[in-house]
Protein backbone atom coordinates (compact mmCIF):
# COMPACT_ATOMS: atom_id res chain seq x y z
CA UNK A 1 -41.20 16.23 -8.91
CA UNK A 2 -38.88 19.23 -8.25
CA UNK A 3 -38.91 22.89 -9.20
CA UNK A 4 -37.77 23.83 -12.67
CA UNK A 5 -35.23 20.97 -13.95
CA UNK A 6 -31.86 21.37 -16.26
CA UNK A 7 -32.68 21.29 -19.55
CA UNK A 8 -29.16 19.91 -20.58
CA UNK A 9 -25.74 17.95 -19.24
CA UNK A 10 -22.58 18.07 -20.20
CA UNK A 11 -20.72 14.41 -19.81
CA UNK A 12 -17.31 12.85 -21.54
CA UNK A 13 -17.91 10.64 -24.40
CA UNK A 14 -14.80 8.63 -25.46
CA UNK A 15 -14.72 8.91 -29.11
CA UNK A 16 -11.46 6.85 -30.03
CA UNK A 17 -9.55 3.88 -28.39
CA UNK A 18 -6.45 5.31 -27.17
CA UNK A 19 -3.05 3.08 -28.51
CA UNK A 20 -0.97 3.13 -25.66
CA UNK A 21 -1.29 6.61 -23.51
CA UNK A 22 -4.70 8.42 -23.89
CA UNK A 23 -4.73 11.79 -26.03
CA UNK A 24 -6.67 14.38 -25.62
CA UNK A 25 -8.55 13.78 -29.04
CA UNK A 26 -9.61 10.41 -28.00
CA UNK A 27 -12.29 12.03 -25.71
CA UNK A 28 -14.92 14.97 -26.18
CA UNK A 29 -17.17 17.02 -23.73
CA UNK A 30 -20.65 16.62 -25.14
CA UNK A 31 -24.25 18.62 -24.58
CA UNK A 32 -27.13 16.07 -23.76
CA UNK A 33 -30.62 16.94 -23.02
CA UNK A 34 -32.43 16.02 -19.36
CA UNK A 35 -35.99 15.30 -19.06
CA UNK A 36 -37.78 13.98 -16.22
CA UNK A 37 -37.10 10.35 -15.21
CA UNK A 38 -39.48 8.15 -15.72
CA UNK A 39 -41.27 5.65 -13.87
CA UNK A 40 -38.82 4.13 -11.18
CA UNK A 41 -35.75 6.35 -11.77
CA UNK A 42 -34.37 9.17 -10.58
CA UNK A 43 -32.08 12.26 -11.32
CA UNK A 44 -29.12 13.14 -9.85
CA UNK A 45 -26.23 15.92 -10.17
CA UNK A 46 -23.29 14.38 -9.48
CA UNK A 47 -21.57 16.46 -6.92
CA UNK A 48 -18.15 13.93 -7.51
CA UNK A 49 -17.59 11.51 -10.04
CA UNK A 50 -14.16 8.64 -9.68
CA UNK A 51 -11.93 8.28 -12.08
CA UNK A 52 -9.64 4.94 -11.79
CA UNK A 53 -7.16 2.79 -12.95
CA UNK A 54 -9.36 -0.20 -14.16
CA UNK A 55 -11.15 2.60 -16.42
CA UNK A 56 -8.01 2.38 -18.94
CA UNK A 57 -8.68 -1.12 -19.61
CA UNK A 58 -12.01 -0.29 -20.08
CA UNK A 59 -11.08 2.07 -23.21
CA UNK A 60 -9.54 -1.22 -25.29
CA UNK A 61 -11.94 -3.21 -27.08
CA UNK A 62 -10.82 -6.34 -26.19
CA UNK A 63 -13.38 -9.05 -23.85
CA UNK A 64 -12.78 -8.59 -19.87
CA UNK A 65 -14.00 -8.90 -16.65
CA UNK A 66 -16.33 -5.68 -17.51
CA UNK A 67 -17.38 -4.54 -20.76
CA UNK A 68 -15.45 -2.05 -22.88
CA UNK A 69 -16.45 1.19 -22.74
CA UNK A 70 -18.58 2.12 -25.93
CA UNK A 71 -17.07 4.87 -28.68
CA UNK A 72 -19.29 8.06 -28.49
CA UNK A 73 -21.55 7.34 -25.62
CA UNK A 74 -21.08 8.51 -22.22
CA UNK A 75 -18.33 6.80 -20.07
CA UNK A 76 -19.18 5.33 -16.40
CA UNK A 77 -17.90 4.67 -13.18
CA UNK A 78 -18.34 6.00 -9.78
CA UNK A 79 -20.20 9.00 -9.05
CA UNK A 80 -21.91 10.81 -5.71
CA UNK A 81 -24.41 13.25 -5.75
CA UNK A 82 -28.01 14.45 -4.60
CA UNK A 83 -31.50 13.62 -6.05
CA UNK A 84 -33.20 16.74 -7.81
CA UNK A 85 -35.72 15.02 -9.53
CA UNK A 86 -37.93 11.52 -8.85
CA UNK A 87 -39.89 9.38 -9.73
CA UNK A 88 -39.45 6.39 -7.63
CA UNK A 89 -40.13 5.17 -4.10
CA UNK A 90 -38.13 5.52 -1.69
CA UNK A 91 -35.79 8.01 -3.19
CA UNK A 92 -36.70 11.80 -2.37
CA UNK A 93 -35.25 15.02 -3.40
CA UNK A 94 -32.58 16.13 -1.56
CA UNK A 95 -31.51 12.77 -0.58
CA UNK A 96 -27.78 11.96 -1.35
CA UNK A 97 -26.75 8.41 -3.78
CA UNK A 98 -23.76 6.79 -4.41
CA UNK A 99 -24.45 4.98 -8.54
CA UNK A 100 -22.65 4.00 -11.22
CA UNK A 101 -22.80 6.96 -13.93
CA UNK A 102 -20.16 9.26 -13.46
CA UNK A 103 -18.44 11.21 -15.84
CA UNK A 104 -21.60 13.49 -16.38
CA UNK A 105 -23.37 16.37 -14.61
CA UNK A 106 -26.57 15.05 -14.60
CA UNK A 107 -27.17 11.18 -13.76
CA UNK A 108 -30.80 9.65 -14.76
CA UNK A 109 -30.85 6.05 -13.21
CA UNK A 110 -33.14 2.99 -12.12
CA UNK A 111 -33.61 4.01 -8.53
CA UNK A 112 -32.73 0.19 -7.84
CA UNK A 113 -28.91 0.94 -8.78
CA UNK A 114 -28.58 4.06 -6.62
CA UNK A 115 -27.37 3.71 -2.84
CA UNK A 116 -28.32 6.45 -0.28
CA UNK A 117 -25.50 7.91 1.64
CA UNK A 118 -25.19 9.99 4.83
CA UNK A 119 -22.96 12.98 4.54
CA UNK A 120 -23.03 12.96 7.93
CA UNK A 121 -21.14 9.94 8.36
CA UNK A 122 -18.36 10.72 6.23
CA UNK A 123 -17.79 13.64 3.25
CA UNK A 124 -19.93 13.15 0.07
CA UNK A 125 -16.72 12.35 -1.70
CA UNK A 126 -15.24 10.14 0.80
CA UNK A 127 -17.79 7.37 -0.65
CA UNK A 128 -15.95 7.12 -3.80
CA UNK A 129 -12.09 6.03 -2.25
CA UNK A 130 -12.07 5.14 1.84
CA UNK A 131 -15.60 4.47 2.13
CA UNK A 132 -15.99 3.29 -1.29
CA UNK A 133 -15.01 0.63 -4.17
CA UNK A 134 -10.94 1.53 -3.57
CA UNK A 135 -11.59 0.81 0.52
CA UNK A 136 -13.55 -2.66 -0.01
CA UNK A 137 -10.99 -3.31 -2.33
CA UNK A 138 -7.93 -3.09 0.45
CA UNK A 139 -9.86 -4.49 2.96
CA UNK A 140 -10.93 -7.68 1.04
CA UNK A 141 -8.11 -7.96 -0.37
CA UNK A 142 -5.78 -8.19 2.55
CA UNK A 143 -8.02 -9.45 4.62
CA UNK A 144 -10.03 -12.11 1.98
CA UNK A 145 -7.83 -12.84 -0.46
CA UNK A 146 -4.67 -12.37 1.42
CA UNK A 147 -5.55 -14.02 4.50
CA UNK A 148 -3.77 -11.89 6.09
CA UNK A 149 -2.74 -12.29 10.17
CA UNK A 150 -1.66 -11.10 12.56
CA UNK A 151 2.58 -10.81 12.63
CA UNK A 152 2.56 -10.52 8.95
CA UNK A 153 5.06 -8.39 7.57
CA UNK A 154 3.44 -6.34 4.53
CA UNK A 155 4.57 -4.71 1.27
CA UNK A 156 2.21 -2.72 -0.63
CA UNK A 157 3.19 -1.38 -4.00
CA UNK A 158 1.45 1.88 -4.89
CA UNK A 159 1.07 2.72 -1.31
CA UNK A 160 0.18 6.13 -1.38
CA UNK A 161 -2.39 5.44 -3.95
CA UNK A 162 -6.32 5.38 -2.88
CA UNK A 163 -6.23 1.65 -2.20
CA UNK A 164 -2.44 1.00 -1.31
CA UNK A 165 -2.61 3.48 1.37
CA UNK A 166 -5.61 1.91 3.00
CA UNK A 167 -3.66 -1.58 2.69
CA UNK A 168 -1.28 -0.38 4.72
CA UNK A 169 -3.17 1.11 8.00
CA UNK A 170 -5.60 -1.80 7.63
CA UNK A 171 -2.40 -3.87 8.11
CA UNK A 172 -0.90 -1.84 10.73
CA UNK A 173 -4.36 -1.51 12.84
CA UNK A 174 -4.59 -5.49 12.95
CA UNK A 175 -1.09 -6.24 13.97
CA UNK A 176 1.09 -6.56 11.14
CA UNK A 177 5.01 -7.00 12.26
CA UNK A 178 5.86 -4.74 9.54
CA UNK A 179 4.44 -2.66 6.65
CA UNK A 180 6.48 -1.14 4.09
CA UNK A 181 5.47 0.93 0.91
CA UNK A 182 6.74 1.86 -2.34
CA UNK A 183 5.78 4.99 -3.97
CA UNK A 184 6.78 7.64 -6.76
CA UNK A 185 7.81 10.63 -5.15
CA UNK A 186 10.16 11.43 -1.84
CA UNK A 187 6.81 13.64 -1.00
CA UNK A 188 4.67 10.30 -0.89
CA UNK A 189 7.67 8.51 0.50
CA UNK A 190 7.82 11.22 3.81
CA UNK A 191 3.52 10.58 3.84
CA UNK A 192 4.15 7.07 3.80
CA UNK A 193 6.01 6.86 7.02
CA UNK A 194 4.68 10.54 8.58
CA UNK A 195 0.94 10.53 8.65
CA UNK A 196 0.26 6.53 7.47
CA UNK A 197 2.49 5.22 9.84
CA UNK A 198 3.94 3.03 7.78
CA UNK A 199 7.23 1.37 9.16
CA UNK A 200 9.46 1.56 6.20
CA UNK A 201 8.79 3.35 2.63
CA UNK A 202 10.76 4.08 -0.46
CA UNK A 203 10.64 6.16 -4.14
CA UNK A 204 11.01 3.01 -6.42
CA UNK A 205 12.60 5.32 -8.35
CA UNK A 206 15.64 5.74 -6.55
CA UNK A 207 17.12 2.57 -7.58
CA UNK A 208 16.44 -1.06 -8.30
CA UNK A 209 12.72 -2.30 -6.35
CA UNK A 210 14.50 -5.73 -5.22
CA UNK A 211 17.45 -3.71 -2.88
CA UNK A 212 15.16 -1.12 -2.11
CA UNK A 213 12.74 -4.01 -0.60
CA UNK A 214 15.37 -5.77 1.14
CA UNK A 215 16.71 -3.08 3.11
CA UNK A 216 13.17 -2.52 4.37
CA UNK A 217 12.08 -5.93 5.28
CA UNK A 218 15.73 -7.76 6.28
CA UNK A 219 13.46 -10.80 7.64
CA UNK A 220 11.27 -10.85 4.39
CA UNK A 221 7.80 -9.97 3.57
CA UNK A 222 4.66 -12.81 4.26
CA UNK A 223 2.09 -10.53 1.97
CA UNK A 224 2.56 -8.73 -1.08
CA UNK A 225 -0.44 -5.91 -2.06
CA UNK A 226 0.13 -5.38 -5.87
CA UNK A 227 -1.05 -2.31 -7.29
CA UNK A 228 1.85 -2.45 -9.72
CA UNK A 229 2.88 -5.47 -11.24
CA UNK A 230 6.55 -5.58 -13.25
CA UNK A 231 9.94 -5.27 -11.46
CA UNK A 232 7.78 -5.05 -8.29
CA UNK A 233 6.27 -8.11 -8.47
CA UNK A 234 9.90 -9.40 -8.58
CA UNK A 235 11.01 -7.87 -5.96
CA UNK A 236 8.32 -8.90 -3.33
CA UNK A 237 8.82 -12.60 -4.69
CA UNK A 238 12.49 -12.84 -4.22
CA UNK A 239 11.83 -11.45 -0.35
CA UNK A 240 8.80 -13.39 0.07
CA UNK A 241 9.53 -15.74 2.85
CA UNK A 242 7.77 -19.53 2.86
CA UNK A 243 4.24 -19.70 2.38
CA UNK A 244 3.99 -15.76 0.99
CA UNK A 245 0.93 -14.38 -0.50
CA UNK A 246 0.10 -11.97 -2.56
CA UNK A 247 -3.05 -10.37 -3.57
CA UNK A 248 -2.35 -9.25 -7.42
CA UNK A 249 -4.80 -6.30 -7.39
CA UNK A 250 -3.50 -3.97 -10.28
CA UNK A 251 -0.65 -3.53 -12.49
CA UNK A 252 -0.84 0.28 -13.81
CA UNK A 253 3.14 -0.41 -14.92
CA UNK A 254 1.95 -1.66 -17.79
CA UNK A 255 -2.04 -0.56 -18.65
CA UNK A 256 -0.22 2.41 -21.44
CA UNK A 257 2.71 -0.45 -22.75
CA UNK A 258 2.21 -0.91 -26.30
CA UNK A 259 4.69 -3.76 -26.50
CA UNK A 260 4.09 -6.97 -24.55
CA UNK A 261 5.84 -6.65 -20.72
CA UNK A 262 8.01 -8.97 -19.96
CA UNK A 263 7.04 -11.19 -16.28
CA UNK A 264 9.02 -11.63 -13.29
CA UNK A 265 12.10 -13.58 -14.13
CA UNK A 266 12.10 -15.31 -10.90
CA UNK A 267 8.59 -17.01 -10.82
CA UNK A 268 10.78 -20.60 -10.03
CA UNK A 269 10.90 -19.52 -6.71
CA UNK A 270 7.19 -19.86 -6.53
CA UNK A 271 7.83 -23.75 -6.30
CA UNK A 272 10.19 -23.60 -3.16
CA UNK A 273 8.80 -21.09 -0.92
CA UNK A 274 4.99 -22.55 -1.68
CA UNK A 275 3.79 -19.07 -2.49
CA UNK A 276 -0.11 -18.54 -3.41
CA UNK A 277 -0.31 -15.58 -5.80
CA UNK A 278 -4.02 -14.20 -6.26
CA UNK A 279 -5.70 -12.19 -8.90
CA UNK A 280 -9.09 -10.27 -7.52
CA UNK A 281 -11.69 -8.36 -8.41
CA UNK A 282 -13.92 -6.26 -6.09
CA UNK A 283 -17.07 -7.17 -7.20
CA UNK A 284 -16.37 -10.98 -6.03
CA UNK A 285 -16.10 -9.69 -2.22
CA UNK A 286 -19.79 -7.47 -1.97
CA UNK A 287 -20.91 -9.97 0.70
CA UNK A 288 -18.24 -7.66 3.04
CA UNK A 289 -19.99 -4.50 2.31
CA UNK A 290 -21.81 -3.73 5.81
CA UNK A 291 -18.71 -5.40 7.71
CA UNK A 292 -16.41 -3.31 5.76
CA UNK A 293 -18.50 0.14 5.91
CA UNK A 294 -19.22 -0.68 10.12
CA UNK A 295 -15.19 -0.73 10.72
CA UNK A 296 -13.66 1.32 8.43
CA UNK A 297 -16.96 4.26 9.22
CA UNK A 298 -15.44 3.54 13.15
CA UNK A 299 -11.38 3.95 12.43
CA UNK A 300 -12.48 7.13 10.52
CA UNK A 301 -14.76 8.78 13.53
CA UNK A 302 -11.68 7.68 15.80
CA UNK A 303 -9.12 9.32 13.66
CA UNK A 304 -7.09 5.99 13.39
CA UNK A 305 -7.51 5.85 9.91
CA UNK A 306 -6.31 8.49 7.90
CA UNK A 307 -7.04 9.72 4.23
CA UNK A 308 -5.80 11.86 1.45
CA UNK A 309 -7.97 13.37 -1.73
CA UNK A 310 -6.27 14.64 -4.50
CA UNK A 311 -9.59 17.01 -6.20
CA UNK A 312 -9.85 18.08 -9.47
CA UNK A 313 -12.38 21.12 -9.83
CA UNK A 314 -14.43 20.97 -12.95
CA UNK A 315 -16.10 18.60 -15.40
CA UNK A 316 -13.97 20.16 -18.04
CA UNK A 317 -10.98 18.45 -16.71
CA UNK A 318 -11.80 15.22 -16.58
CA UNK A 319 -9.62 13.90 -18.85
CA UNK A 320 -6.34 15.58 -17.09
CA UNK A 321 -7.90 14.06 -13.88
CA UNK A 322 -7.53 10.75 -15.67
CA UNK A 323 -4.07 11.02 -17.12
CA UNK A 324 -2.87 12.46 -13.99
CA UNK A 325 -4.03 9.25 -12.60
CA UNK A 326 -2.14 7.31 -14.59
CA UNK A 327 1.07 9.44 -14.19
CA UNK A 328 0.81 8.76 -10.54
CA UNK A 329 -0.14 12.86 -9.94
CA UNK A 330 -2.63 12.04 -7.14
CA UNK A 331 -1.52 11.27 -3.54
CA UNK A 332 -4.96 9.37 -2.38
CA UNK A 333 -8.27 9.01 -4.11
CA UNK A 334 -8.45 11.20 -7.25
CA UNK A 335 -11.93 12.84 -7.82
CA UNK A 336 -13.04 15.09 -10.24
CA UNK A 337 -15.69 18.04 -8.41
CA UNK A 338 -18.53 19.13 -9.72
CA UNK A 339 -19.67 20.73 -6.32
């Protein structure tokens, strides 16, 4: 055991399912006490906690892939932080985990679903995007799911987003023809193209995704990365040349819609051009963990692979750090710090 412990945690408790955008009122900050961990757990304070798209889904009660969040408990999701107190083997104080209960200051967990890190390696909070669930998430699913190869010209919707972003180098670093990115700002356009080295980027914004895409990719696209869904999904099928694939990934355009979205009017085209459209999920690729961590841990030493954080300071703003999400405010991996 460690010197005197915190007697009490703060931690976000959603306390109403949010009908289309999340308010304010549909969360609270709440006081909960800390005592020692028992038998085979350990404490942690959370240094960073994640917060990510999938977690809006996650505040409907409705069945999925992963179970709703409950009303007036603690939310999860990806957290990093050091042991201060335990009472399992293996797991000293000091030592620094990567678990599953974020949205809190203090974390008391079965030492069996904590994974050390090494800070050395990599920044604490670089195990919750490039090293973490949004990096396996790019590199299974162009590389898995989207078989990608080499000469494949790439679109990647979302692109300056936490796992877009790492689409793209991922493609460009194992010999993509092309890559080209959409994003939400001329800021993450100029990123894009400037530090990503993507070949061609634009502010779907700026007018209609389908002209926008075929001015960047004249010969048409082989993979689509979907972090979107909507008129972008359109778009990358009507460039998609024969035997396309895309890896269908997210679809934020339509996680606040209160009204049913309508699909891509162009799915006949699916037919013709033999295209193989594929939903994932990260958790169906964690037999590429140590491949993924080697590879991606070597294109970071070497500087070839390049990331972006967008921090938020404070456990008090965790629910701004959220919505921001959703409004596309982050450039990179948003993180709230607790640090």
């Amino acid at each position: 055991m460690s010197a005197a412990l915190p007697t009490s945690s703060r931690e976000w408790h959603l306390v109403a399912r949010p009908h289309g955008w999340p308010k304010a009122e549909d969360f609270a900050l709440r006081e909960a006490a800390v005592a020692a961990p028992a038998e085979g757990r350990i404490l942690v304070r959370n240094k960073y906690f994640s917060v990510d798209p999938y977690m809006r889904g996650r505040m409907n009660d409705v069945k999925s892939y992963t179970p709703p969040f409950k009303l007036d408990h603690p939310m999860d999701g990806g957290a990093v932080g050091e042991v201060i107190a335990s009472n399992a083997e293996g797991f000293a104080v000091g030592d620094h985990v990567l678990h599953g209960l974020g949205w809190r200051e203090i974390a008391d967990l079965p030492a069996k679903h904590a994974v050390k890190v090494d800070p050395d390696i990599a920044p604490l909070s670089a195990y919750l995007g490039v090293l973490g669930m949004p990096g396996l998430t790019a590199y299974a699913g162009l590389f898995e799911v989207a078989s990608f190869k080499e000469g494949d010209a790439v679109f990647v919707s979302g692109a300056a987003g936490a796992v877009g972003s790492q689409v793209g180098q991922l493609a460009k670093l194992k010999g993509a023809s092309r890559v080209i990115g959409s994003a939400g700002s001329d800021e993450k356009v100029k990123l894009l193209t400037e530090e990503y080295g993507f070949d061609a980027a634009f502010n779907y914004k700026n007018g209609p995704v389908r002209d926008q895409l075929k001015a960047a990719a004249p010969d048409g696209i082989d993979v689509y990365f979907d972090n979107v869904g909507g008129e972008h999904l359109e778009a990358a099928i009507s460039s998609f040349n024969l035997h396309g694939r895309a890896t269908i990934c997210g679809m934020i355009a339509q996680y606040n819609s209160t009204e049913p979205t309508p699909g891509p009017s162009n799915m006949a085209l699916i037919i013709g051009k033999r295209l193989r459209l594929q939903g994932m999920l990260v958790g169906d690729h964690a037999h590429l963990q140590d491949q993924f961590v080697q590879e991606v841990a070597g294109w970071l030493a070497s500087g070839e692979l390049k990331f972006q954080e967008t921090k938020v300071e404070g456990i008090e703003n965790g629910y701004d750090a959220f919505v921001g999400l959703l409004r596309g405010e982050n450039t990179g991996k948003m993180i709230v710090s607790l640090a």
